[in-house]
PDB file of N, CA and C in Angstrom:
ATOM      1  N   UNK A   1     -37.742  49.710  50.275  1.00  0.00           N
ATOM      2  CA  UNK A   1     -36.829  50.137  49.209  1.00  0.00           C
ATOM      3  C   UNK A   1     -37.341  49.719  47.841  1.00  0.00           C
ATOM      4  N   UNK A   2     -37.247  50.545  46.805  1.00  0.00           N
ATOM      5  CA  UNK A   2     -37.983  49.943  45.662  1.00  0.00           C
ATOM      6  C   UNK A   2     -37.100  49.208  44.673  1.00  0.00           C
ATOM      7  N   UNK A   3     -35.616  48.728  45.080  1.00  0.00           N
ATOM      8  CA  UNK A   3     -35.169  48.017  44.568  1.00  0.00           C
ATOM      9  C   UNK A   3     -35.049  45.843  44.589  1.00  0.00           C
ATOM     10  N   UNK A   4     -35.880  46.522  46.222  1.00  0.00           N
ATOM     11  CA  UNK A   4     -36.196  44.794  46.515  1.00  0.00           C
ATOM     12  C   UNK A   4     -36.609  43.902  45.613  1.00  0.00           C
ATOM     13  N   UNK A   5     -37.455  44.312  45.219  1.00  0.00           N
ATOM     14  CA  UNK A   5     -38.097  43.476  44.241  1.00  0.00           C
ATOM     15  C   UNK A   5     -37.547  42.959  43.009  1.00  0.00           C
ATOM     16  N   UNK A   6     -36.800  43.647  42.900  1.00  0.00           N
ATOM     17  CA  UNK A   6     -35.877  43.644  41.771  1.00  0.00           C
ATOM     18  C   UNK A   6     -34.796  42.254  41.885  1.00  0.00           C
ATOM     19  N   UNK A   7     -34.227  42.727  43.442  1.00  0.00           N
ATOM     20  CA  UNK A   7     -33.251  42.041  44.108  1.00  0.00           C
ATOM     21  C   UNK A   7     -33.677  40.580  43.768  1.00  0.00           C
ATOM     22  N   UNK A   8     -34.909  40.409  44.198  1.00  0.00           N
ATOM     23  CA  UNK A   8     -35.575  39.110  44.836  1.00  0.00           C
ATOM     24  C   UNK A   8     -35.691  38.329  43.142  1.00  0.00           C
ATOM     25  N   UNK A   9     -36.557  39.402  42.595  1.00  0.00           N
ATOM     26  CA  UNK A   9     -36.604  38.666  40.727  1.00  0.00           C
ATOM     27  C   UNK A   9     -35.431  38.200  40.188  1.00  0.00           C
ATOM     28  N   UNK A  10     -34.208  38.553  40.214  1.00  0.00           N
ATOM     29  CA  UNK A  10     -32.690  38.380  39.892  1.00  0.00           C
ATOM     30  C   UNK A  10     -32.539  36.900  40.659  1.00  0.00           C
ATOM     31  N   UNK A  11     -32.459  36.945  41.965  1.00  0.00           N
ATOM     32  CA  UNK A  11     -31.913  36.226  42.379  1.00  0.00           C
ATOM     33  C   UNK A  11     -33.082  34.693  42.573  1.00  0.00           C
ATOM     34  N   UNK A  12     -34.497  35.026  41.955  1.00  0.00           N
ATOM     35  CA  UNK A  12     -35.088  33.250  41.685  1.00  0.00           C
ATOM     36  C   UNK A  12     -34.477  33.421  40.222  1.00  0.00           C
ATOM     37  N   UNK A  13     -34.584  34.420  39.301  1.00  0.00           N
ATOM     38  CA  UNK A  13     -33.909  33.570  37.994  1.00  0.00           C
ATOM     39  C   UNK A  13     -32.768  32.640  38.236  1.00  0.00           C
ATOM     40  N   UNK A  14     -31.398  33.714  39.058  1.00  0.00           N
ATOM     41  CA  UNK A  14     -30.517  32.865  39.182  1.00  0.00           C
ATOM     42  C   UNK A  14     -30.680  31.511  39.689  1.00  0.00           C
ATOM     43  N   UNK A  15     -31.137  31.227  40.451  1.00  0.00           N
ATOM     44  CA  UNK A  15     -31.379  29.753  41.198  1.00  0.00           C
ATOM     45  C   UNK A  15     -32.050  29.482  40.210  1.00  0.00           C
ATOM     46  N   UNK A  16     -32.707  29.615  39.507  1.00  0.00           N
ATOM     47  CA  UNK A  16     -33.851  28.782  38.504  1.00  0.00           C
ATOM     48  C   UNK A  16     -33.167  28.402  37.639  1.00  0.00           C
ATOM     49  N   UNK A  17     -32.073  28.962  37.158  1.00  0.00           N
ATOM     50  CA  UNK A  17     -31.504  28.817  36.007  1.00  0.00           C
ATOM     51  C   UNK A  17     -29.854  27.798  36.388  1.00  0.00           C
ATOM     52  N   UNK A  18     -29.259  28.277  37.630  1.00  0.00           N
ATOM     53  CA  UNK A  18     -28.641  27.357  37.916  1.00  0.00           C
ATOM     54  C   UNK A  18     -28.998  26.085  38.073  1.00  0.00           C
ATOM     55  N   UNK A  19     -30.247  25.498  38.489  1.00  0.00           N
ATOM     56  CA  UNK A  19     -30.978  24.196  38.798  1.00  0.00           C
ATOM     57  C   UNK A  19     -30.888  23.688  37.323  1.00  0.00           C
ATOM     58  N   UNK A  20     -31.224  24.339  36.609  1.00  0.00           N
ATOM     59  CA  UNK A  20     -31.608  23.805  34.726  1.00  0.00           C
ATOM     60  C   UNK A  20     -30.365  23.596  34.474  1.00  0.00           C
ATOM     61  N   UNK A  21     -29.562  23.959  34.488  1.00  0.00           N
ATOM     62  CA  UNK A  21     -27.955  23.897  34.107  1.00  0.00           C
ATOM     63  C   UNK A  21     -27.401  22.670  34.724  1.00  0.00           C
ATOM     64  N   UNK A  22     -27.632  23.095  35.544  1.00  0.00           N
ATOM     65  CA  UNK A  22     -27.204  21.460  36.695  1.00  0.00           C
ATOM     66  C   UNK A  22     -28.167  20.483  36.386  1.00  0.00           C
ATOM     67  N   UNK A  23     -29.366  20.459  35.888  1.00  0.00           N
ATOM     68  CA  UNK A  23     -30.165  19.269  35.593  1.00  0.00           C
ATOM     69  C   UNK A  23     -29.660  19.020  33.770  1.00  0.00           C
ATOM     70  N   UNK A  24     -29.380  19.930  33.257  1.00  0.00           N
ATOM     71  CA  UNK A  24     -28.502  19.701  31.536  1.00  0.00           C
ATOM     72  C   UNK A  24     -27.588  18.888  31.726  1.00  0.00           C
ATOM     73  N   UNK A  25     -26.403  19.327  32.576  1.00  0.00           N
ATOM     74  CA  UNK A  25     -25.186  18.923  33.269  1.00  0.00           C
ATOM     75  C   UNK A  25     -25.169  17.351  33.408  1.00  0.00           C
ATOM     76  N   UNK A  26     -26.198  17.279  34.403  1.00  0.00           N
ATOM     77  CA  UNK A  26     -26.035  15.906  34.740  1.00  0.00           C
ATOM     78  C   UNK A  26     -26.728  15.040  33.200  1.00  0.00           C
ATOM     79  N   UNK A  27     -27.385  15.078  32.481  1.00  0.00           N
ATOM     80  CA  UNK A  27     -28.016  14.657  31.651  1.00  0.00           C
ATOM     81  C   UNK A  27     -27.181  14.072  30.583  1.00  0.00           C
ATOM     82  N   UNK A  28     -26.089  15.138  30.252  1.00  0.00           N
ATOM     83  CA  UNK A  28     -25.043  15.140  29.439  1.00  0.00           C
ATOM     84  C   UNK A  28     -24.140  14.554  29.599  1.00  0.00           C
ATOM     85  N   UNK A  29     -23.871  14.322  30.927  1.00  0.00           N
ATOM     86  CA  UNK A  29     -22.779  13.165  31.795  1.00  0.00           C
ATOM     87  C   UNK A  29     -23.397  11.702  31.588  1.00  0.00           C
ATOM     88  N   UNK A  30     -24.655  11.604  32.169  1.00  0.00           N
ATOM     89  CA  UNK A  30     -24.847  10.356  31.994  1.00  0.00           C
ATOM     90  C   UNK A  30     -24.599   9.653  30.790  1.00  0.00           C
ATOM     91  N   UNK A  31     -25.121  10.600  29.455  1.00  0.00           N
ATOM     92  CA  UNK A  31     -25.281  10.082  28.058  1.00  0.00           C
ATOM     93  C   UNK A  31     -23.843   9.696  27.838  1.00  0.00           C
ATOM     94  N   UNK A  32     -22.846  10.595  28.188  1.00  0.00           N
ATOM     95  CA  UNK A  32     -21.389  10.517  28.091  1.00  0.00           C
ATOM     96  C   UNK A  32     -20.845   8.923  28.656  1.00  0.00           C
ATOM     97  N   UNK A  33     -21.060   8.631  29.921  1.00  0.00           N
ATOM     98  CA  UNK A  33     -21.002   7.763  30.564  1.00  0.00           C
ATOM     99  C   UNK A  33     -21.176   6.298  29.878  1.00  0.00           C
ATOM    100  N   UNK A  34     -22.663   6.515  29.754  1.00  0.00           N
ATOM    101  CA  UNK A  34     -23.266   5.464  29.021  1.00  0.00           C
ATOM    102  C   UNK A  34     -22.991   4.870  27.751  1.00  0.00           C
ATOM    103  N   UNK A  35     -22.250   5.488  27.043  1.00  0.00           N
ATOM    104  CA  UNK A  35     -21.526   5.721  26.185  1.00  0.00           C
ATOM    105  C   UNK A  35     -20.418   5.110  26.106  1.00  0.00           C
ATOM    106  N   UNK A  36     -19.337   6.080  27.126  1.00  0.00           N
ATOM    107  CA  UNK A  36     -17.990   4.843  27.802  1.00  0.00           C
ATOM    108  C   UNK A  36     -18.034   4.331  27.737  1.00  0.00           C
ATOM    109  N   UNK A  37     -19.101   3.270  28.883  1.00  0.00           N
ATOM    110  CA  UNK A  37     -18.906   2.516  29.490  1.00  0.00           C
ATOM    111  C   UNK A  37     -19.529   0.962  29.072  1.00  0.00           C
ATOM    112  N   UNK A  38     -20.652   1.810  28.336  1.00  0.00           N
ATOM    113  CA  UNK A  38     -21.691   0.586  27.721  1.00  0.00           C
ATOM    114  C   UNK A  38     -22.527  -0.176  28.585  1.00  0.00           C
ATOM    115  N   UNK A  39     -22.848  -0.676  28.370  1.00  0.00           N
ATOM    116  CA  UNK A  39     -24.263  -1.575  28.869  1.00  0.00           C
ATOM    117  C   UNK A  39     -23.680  -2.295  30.206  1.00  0.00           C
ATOM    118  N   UNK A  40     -22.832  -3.260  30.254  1.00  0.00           N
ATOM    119  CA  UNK A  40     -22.688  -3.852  31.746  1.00  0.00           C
ATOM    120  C   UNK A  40     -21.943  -3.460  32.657  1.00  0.00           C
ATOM    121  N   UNK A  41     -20.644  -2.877  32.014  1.00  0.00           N
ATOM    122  CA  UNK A  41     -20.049  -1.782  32.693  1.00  0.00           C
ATOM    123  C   UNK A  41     -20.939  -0.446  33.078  1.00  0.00           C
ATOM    124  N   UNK A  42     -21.534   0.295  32.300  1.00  0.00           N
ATOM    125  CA  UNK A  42     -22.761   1.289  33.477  1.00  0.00           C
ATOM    126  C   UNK A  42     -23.188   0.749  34.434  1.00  0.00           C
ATOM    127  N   UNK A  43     -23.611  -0.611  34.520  1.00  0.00           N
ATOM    128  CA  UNK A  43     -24.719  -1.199  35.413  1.00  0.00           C
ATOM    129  C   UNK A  43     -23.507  -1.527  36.646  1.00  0.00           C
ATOM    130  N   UNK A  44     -22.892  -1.781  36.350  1.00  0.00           N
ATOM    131  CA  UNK A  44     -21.596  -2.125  37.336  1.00  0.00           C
ATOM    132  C   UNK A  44     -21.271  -0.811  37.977  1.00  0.00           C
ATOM    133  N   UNK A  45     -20.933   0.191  37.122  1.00  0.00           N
ATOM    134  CA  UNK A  45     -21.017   1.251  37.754  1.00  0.00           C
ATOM    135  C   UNK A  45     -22.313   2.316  38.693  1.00  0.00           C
ATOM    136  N   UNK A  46     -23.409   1.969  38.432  1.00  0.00           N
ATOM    137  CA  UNK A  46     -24.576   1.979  39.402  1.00  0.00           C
ATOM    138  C   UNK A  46     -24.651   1.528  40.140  1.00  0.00           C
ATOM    139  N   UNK A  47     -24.078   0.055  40.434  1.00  0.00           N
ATOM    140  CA  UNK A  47     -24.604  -0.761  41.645  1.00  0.00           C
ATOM    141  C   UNK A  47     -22.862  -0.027  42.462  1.00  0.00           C
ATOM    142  N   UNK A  48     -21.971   0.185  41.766  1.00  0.00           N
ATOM    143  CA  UNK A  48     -20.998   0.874  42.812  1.00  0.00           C
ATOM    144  C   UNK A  48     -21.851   2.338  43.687  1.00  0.00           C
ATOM    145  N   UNK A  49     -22.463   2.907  42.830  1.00  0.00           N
ATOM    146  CA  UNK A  49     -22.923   4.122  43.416  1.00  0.00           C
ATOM    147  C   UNK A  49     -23.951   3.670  44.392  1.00  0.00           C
ATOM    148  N   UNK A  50     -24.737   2.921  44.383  1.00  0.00           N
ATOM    149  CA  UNK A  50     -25.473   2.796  44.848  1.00  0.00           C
ATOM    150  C   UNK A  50     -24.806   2.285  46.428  1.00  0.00           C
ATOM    151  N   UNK A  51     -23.855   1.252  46.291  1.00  0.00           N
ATOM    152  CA  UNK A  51     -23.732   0.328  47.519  1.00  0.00           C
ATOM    153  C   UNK A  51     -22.904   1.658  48.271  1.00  0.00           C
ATOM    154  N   UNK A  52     -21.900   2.752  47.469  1.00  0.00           N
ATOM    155  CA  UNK A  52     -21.941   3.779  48.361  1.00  0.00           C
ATOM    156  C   UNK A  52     -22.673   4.575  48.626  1.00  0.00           C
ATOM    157  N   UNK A  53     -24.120   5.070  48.287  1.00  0.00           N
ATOM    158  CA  UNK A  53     -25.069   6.016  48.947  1.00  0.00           C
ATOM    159  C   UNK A  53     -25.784   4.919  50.239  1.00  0.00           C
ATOM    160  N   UNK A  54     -25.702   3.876  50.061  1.00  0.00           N
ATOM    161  CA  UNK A  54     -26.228   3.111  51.453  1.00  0.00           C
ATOM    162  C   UNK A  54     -25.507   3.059  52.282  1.00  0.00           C
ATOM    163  N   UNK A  55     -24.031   2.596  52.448  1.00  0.00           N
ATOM    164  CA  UNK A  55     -23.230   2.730  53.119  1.00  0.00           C
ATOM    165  C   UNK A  55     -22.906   4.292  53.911  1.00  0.00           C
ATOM    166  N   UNK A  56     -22.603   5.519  52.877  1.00  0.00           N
ATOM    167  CA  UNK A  56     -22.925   6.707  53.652  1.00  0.00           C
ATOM    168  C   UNK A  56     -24.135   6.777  54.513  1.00  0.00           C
ATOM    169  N   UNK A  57     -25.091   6.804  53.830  1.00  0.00           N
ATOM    170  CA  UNK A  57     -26.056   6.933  55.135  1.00  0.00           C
ATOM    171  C   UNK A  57     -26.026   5.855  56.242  1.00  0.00           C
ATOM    172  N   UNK A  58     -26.078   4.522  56.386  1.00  0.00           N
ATOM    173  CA  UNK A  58     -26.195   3.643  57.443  1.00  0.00           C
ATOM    174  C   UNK A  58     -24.691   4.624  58.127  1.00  0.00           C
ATOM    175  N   UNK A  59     -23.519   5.271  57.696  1.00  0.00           N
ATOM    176  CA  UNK A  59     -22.810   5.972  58.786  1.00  0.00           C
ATOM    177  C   UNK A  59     -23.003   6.696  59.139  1.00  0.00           C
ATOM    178  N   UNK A  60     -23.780   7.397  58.475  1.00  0.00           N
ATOM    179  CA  UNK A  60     -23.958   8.891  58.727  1.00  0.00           C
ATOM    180  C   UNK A  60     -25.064   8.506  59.991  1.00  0.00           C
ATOM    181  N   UNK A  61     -25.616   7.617  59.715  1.00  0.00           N
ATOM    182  CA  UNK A  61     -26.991   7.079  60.975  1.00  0.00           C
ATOM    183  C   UNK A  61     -26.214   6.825  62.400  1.00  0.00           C
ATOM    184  N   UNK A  62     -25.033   6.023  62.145  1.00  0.00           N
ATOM    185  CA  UNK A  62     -24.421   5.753  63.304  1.00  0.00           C
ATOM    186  C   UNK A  62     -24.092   7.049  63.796  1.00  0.00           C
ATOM    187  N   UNK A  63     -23.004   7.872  63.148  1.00  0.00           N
ATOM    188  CA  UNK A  63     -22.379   8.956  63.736  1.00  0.00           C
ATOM    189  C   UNK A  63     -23.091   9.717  64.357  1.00  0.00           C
ATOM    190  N   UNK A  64     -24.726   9.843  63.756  1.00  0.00           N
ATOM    191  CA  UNK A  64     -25.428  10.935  64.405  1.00  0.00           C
ATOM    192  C   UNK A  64     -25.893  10.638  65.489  1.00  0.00           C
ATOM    193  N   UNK A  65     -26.038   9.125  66.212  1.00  0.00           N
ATOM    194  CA  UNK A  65     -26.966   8.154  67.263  1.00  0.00           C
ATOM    195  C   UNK A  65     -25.875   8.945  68.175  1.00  0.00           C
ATOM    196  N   UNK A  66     -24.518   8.642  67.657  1.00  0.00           N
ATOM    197  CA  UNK A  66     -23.081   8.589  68.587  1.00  0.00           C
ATOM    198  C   UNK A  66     -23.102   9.957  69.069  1.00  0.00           C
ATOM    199  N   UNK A  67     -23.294  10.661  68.190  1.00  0.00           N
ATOM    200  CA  UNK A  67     -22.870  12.379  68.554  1.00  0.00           C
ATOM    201  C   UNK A  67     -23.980  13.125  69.565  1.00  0.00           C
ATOM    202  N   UNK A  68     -25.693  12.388  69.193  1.00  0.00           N
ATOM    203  CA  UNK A  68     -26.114  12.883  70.316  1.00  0.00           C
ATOM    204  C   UNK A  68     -26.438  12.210  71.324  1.00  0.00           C
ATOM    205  N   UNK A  69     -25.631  10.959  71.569  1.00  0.00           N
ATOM    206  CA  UNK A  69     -25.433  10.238  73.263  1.00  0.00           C
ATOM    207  C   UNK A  69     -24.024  11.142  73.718  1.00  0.00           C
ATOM    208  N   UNK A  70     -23.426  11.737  72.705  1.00  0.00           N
ATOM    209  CA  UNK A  70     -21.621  12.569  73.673  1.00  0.00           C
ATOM    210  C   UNK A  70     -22.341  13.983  74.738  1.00  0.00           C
TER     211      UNK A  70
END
């Protein structure tokens, strides 16, 4: 079909351009944040994020050991 190509060009801009938006996005939050929150309060607030991205995964590790011994 000679519109494929077309299809396919549309739809990496879109993803290309959603990724940039979402990488602005977050950029603009942080500065915002940092801002708030200031210097020891950010850092306080990192080590919260952080101790929950370890915690998700060490469960997410269990649940998955669990789900494929069921």
């Amino acid at each position: 079909p000679p519109g494929i190509g077309r299809t396919i060009l549309r739809n990496t801009l879109f993803v290309s351009t959603g990724g940039g938006v979402i990488r602005l996005l977050t950029f603009l939050f942080t500065i915002f944040v940092v801002r708030k929150l200031g210097d020891i309060a950010y850092g306080q607030y990192l080590t919260a994020l952080a101790l929950t991205g370890m915690f998700g995964i060490l469960f997410e590790l269990g649940t998955t050991q669990y789900l494929e011994r069921s």
